[in-house]
PDB file of N, CA and C in Angstrom:
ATOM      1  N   UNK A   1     -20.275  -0.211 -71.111  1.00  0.00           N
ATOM      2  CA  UNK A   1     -20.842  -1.257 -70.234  1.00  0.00           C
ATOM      3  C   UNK A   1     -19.774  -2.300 -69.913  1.00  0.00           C
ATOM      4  N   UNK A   2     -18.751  -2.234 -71.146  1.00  0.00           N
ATOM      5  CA  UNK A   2     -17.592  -3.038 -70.713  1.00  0.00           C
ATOM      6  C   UNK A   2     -17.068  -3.109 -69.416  1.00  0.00           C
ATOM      7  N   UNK A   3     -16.640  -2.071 -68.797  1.00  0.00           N
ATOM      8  CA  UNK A   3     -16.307  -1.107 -67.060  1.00  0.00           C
ATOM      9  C   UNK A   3     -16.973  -1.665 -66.363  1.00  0.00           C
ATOM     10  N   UNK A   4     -18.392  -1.538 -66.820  1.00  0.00           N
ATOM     11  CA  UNK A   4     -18.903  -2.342 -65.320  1.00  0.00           C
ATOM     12  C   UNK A   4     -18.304  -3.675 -64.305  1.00  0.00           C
ATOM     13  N   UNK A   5     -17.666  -4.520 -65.091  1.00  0.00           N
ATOM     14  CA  UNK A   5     -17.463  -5.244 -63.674  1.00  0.00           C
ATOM     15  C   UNK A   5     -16.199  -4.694 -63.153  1.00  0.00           C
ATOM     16  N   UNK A   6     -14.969  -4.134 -63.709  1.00  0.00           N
ATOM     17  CA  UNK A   6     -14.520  -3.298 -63.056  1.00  0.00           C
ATOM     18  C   UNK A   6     -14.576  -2.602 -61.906  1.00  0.00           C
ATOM     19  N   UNK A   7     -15.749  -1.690 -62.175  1.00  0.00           N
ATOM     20  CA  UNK A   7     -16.662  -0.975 -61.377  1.00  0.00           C
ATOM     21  C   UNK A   7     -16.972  -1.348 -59.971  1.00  0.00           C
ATOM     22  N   UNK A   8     -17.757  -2.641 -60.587  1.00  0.00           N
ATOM     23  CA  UNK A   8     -18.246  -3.770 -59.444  1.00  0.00           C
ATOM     24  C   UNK A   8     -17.087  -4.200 -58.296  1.00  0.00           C
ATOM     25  N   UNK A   9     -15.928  -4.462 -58.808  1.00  0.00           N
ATOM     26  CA  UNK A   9     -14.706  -4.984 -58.246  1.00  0.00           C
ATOM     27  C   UNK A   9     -14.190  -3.808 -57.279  1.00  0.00           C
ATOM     28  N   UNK A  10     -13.908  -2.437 -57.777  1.00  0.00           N
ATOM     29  CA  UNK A  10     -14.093  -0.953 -57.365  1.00  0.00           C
ATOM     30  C   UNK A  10     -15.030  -1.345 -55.864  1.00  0.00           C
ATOM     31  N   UNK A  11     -16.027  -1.117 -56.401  1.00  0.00           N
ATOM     32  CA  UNK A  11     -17.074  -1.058 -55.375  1.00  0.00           C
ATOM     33  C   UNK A  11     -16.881  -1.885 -53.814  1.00  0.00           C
ATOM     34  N   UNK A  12     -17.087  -3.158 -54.697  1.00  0.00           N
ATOM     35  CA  UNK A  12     -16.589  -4.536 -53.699  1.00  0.00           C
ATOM     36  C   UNK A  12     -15.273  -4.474 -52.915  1.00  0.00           C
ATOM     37  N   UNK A  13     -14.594  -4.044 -53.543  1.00  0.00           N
ATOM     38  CA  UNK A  13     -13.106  -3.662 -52.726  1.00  0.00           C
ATOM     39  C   UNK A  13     -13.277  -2.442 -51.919  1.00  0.00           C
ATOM     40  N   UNK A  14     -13.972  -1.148 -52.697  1.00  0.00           N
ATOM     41  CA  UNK A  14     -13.871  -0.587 -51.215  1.00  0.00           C
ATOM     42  C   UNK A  14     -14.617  -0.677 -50.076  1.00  0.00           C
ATOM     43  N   UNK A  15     -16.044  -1.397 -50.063  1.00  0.00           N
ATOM     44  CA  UNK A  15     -16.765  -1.597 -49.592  1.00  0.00           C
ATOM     45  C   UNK A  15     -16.314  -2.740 -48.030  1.00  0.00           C
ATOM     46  N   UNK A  16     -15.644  -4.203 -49.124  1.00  0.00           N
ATOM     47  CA  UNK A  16     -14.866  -4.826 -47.802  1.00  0.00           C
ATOM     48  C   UNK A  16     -13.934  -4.138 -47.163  1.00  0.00           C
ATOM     49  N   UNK A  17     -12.852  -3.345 -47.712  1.00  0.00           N
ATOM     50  CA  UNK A  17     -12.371  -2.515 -46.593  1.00  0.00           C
ATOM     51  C   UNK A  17     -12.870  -1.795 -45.929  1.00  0.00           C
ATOM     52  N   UNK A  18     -13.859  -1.114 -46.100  1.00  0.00           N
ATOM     53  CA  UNK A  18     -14.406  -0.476 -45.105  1.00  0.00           C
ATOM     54  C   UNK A  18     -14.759  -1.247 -44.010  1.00  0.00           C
ATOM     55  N   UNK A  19     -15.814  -2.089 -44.647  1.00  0.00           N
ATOM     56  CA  UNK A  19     -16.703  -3.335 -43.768  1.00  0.00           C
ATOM     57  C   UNK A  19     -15.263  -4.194 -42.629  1.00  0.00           C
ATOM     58  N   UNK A  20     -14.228  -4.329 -43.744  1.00  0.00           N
ATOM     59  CA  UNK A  20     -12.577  -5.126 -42.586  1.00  0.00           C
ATOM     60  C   UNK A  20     -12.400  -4.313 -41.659  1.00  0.00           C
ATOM     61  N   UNK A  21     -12.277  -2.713 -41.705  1.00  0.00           N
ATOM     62  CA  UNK A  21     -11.424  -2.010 -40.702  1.00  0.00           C
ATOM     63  C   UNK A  21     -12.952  -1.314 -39.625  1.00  0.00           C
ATOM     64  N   UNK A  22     -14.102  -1.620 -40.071  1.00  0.00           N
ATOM     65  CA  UNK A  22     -15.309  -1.467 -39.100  1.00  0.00           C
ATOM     66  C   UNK A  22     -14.832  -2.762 -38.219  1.00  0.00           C
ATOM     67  N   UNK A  23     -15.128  -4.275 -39.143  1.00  0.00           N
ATOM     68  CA  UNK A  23     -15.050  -5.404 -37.915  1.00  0.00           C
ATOM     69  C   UNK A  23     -14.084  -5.223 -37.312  1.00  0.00           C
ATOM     70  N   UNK A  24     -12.980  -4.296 -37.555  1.00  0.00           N
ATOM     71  CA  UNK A  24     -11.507  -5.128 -36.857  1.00  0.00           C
ATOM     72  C   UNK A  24     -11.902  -4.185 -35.666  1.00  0.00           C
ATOM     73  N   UNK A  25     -11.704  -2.936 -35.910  1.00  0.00           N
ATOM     74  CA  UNK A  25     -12.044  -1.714 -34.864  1.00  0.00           C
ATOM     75  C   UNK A  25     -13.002  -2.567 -33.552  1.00  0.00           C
ATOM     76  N   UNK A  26     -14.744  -2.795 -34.371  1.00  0.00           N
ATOM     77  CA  UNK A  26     -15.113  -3.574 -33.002  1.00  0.00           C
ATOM     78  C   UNK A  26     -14.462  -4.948 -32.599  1.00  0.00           C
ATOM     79  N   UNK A  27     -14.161  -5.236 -33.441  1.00  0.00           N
ATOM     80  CA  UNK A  27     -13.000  -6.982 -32.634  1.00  0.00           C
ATOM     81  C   UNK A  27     -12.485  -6.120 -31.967  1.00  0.00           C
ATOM     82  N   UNK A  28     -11.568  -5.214 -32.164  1.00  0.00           N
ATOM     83  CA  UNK A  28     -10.396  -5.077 -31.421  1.00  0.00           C
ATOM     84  C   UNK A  28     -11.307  -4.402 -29.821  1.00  0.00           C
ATOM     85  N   UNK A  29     -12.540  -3.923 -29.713  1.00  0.00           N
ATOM     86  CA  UNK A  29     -12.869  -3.376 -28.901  1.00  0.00           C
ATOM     87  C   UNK A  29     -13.606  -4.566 -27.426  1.00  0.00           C
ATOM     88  N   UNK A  30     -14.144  -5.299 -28.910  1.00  0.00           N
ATOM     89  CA  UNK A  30     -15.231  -6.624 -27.553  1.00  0.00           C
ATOM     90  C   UNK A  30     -13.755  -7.021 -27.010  1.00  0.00           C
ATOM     91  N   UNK A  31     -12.865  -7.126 -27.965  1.00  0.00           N
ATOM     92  CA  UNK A  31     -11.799  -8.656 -27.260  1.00  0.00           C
ATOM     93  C   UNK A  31     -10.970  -7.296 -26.062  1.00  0.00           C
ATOM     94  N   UNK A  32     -10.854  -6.399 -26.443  1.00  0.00           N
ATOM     95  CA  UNK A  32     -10.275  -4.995 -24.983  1.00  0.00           C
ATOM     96  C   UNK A  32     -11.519  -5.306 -24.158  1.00  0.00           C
ATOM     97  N   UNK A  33     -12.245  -5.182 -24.259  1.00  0.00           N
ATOM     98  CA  UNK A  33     -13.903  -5.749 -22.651  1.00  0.00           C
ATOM     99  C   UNK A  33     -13.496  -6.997 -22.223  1.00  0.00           C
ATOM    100  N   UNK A  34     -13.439  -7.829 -23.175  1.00  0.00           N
ATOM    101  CA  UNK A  34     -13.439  -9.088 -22.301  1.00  0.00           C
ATOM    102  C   UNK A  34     -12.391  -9.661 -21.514  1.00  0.00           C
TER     103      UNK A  34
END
């Protein structure tokens, strides 16, 4: 149970990267429209 926040940190990290290179992709797309 020690791991777990580890884990958590794991998670959280890959999760915002994903979530960073989703927003950037659509940033990069509204700000190409406008």
């Amino acid at each position: 149970m020690r791991n777990a926040p580890d884990v958590e940190q794991e998670h959280r990290m890959s999760r915002h990267r994903q979530a960073g290179q989703a927003n950037a992709a659509r940033g990069g797309i509204g700000r190409a429209q406008r």
